[in-house]
N, C-alpha and C. Protein backbone atom coordinates (compact mmCIF):
# COMPACT_ATOMS: atom_id res chain seq x y z
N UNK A 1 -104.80 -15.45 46.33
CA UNK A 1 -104.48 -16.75 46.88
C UNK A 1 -103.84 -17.61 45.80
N UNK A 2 -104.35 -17.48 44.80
CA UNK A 2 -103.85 -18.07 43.32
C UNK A 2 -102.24 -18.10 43.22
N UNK A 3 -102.23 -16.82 42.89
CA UNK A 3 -101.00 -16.25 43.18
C UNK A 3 -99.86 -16.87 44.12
N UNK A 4 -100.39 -16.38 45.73
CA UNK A 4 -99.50 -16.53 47.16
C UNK A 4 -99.09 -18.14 46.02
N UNK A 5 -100.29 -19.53 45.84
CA UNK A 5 -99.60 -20.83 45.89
C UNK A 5 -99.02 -20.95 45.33
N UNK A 6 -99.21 -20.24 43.68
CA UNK A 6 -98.03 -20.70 42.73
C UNK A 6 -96.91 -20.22 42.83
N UNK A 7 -96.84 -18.52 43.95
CA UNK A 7 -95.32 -18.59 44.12
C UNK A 7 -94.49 -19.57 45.27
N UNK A 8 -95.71 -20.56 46.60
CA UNK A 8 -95.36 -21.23 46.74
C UNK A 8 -94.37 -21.80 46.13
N UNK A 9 -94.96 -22.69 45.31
CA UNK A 9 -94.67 -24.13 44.64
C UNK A 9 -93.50 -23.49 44.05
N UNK A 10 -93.50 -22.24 43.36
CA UNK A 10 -92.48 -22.19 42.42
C UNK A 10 -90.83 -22.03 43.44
N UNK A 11 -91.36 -21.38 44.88
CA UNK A 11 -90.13 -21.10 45.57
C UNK A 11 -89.73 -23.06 46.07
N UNK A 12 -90.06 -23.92 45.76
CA UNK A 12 -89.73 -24.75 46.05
C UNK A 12 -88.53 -25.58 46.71
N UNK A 13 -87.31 -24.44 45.36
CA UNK A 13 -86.03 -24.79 45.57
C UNK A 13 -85.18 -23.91 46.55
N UNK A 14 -86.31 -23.24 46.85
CA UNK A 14 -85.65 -21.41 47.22
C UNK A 14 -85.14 -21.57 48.45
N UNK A 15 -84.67 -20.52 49.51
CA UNK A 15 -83.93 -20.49 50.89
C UNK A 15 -85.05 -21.02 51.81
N UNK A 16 -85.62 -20.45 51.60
CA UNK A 16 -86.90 -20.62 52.85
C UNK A 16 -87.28 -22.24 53.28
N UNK A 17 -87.17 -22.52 54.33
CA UNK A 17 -87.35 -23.90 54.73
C UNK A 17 -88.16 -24.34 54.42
N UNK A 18 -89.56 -25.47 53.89
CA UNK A 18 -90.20 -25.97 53.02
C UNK A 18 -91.53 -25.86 53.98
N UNK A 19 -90.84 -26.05 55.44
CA UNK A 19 -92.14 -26.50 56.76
C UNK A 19 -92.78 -24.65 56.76
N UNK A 20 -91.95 -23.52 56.93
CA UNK A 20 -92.27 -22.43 57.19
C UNK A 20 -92.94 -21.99 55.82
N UNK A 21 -92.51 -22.21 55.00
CA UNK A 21 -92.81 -22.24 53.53
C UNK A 21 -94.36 -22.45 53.38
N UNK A 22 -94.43 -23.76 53.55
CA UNK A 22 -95.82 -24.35 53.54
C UNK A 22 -97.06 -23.60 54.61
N UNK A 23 -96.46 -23.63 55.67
CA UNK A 23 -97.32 -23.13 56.70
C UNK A 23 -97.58 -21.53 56.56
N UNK A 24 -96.82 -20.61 56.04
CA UNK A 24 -97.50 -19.50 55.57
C UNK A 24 -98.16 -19.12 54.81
N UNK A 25 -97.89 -20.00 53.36
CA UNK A 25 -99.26 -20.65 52.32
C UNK A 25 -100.52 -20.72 53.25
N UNK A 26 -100.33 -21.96 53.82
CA UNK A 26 -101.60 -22.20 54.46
C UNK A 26 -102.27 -21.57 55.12
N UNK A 27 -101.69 -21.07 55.92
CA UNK A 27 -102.28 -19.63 56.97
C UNK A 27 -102.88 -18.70 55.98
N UNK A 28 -101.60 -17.65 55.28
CA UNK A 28 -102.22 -16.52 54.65
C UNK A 28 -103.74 -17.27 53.81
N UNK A 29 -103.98 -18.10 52.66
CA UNK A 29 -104.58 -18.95 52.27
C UNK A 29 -105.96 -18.95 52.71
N UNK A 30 -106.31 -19.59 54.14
CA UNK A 30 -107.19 -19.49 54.82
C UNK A 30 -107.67 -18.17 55.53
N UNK A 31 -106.96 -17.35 55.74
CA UNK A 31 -107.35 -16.40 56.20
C UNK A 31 -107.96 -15.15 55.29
N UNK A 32 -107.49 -15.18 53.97
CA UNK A 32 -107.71 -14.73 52.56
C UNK A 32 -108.94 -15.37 52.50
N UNK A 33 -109.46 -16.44 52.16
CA UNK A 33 -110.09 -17.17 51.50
C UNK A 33 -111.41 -16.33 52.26
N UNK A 34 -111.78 -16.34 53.85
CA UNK A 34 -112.56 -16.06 54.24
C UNK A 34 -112.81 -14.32 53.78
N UNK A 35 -112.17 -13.81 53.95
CA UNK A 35 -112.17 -12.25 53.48
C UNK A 35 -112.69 -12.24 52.17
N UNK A 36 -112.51 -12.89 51.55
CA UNK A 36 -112.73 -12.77 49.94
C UNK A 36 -114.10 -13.23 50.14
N UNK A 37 -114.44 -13.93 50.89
CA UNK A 37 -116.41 -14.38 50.65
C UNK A 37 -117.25 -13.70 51.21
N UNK A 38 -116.49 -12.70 52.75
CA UNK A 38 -117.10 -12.01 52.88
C UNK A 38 -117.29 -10.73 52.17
N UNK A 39 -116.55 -10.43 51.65
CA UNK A 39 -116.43 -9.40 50.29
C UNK A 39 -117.29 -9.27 49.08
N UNK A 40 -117.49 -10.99 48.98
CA UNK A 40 -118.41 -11.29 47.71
C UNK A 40 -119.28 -10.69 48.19
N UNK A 41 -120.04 -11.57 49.59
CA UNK A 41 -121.23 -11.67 49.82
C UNK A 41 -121.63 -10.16 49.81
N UNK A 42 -120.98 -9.48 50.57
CA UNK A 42 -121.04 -7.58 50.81
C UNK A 42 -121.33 -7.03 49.26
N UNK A 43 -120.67 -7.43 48.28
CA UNK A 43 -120.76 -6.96 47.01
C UNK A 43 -122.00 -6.78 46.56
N UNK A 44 -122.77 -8.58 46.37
CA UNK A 44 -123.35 -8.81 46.00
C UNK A 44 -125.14 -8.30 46.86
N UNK A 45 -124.81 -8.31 48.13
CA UNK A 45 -125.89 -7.12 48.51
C UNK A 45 -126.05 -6.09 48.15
N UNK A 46 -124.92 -5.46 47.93
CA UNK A 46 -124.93 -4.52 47.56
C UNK A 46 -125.37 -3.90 45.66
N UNK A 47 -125.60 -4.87 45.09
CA UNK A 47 -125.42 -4.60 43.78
C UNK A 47 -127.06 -5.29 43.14
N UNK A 48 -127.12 -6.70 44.17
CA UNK A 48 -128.25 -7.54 43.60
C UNK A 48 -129.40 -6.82 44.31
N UNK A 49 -130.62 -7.06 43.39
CA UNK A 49 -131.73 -6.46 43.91
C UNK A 49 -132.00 -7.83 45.12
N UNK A 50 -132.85 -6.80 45.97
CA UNK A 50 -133.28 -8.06 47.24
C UNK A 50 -134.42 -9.01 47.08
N UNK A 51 -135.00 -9.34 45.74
CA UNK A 51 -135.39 -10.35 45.18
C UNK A 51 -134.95 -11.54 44.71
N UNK A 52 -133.54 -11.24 44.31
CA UNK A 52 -132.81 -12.07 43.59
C UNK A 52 -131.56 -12.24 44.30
N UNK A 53 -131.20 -11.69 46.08
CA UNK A 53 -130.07 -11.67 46.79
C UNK A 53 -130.20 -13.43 46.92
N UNK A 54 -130.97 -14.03 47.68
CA UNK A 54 -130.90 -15.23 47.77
C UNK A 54 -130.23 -15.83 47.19
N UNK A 55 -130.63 -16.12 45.36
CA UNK A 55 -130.64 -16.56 44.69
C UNK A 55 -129.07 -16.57 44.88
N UNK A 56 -128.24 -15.47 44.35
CA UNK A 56 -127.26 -15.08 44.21
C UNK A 56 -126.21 -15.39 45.37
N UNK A 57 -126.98 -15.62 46.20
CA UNK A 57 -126.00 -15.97 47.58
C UNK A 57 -125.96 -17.58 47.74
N UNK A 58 -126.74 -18.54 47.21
CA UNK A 58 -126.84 -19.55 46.91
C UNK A 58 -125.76 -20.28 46.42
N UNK A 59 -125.29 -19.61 44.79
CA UNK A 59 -124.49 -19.40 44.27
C UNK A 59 -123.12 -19.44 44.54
N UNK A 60 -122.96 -18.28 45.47
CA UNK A 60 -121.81 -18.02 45.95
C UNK A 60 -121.09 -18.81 46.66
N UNK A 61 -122.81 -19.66 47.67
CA UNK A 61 -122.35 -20.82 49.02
C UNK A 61 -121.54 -22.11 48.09
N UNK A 62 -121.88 -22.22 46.30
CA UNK A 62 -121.35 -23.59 46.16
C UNK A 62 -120.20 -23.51 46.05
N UNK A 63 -119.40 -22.31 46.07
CA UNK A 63 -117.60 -22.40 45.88
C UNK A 63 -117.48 -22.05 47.13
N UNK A 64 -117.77 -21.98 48.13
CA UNK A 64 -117.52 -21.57 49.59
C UNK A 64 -117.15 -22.96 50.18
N UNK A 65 -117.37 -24.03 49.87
CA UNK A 65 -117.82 -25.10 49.93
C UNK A 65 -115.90 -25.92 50.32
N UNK A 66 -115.67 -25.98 51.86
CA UNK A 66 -114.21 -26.01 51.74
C UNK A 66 -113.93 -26.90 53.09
N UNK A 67 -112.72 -27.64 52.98
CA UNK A 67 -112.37 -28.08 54.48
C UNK A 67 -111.47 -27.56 55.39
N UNK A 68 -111.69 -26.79 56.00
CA UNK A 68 -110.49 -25.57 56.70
C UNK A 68 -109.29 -26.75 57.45
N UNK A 69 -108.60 -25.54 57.13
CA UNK A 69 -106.89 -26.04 57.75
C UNK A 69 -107.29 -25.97 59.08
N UNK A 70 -105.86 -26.91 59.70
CA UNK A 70 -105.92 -26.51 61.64
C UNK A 70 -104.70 -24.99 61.46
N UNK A 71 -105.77 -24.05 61.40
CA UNK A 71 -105.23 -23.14 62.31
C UNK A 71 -104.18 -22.91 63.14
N UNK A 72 -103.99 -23.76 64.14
CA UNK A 72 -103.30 -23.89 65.12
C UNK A 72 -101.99 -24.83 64.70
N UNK A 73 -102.24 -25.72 63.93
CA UNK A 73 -100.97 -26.27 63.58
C UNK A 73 -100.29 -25.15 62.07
N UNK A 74 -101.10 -24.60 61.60
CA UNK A 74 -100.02 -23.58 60.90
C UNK A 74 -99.30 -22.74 61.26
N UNK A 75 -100.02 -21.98 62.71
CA UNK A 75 -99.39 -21.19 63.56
C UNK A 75 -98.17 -21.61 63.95
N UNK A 76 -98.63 -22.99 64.50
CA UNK A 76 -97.21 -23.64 65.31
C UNK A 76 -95.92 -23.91 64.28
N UNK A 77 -96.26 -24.05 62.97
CA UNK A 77 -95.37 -23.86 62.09
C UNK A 77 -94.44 -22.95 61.87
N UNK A 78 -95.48 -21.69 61.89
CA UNK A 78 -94.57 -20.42 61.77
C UNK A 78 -94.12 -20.05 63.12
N UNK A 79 -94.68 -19.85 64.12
CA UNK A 79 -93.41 -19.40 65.03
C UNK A 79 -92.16 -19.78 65.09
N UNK A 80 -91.75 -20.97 65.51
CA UNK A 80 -90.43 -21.12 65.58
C UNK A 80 -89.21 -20.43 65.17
N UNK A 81 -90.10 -20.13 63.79
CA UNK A 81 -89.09 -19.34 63.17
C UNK A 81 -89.14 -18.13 63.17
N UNK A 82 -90.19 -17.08 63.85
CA UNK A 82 -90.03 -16.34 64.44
C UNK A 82 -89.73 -15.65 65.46
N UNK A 83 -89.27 -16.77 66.43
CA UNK A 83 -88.38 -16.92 67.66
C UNK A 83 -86.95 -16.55 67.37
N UNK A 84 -86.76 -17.76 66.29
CA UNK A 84 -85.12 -17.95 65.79
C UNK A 84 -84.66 -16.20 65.23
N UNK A 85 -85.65 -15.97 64.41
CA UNK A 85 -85.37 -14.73 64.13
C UNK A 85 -85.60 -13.68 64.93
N UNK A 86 -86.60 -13.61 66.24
CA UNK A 86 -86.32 -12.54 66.39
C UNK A 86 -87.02 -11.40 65.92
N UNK A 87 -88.08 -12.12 65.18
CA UNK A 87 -88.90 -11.08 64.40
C UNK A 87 -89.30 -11.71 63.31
N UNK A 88 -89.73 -10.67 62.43
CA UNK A 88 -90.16 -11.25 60.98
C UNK A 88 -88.79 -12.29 60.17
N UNK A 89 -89.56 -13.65 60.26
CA UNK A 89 -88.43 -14.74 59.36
C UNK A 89 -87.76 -14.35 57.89
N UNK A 90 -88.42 -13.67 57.34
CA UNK A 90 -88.16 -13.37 56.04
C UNK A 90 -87.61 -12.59 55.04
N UNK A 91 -86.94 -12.44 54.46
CA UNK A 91 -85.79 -11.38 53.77
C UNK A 91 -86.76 -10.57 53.05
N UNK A 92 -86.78 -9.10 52.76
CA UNK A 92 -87.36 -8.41 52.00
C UNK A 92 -86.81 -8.49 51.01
């Protein structure tokens, strides 16, 4: 996710329109973000003894700690331009 933003920001000047731009940040972003905690959490069952899972999941809840995007208005972002195109918006 680190990553996806700073190549955001850095495509700033780039082809890609700024609205479609943004809104696939945001999407991929959120949808990452959740995968990655459920991942932790899976990890960390998996590794922490079940004495100390709590503890450890505690932990985990204080960076979980987030205000989710609307969904639905990122979506509505990106289609359009997947209409226009016809398919995938984006140049390989």
């Amino acid at each position: 996710m680190d990553s996806m933003l700073g190549r955001t920001l850095a495509a700033a000047d780039g082809d890609l329109q700024p609205e479609l731009r943004d809104a696939l940040c945001r999407f991929y972003c959120m949808e990452s973000r959740e995968r990655a905690f459920d991942r932790a959490r899976t990890a960390l069952a998996a590794v922490v003894p079940p004495e100390e899972l709590d503890a450890q999941l505690d932990k985990l809840a204080l960076l979980h700690k987030y205000t989710p995007v609307n969904s639905a208005e990122a979506r509505e972002g990106i289609v359009p331009s997947l209409l226009e195109a016809g398919g995938y918006p984006l140049s390989y």
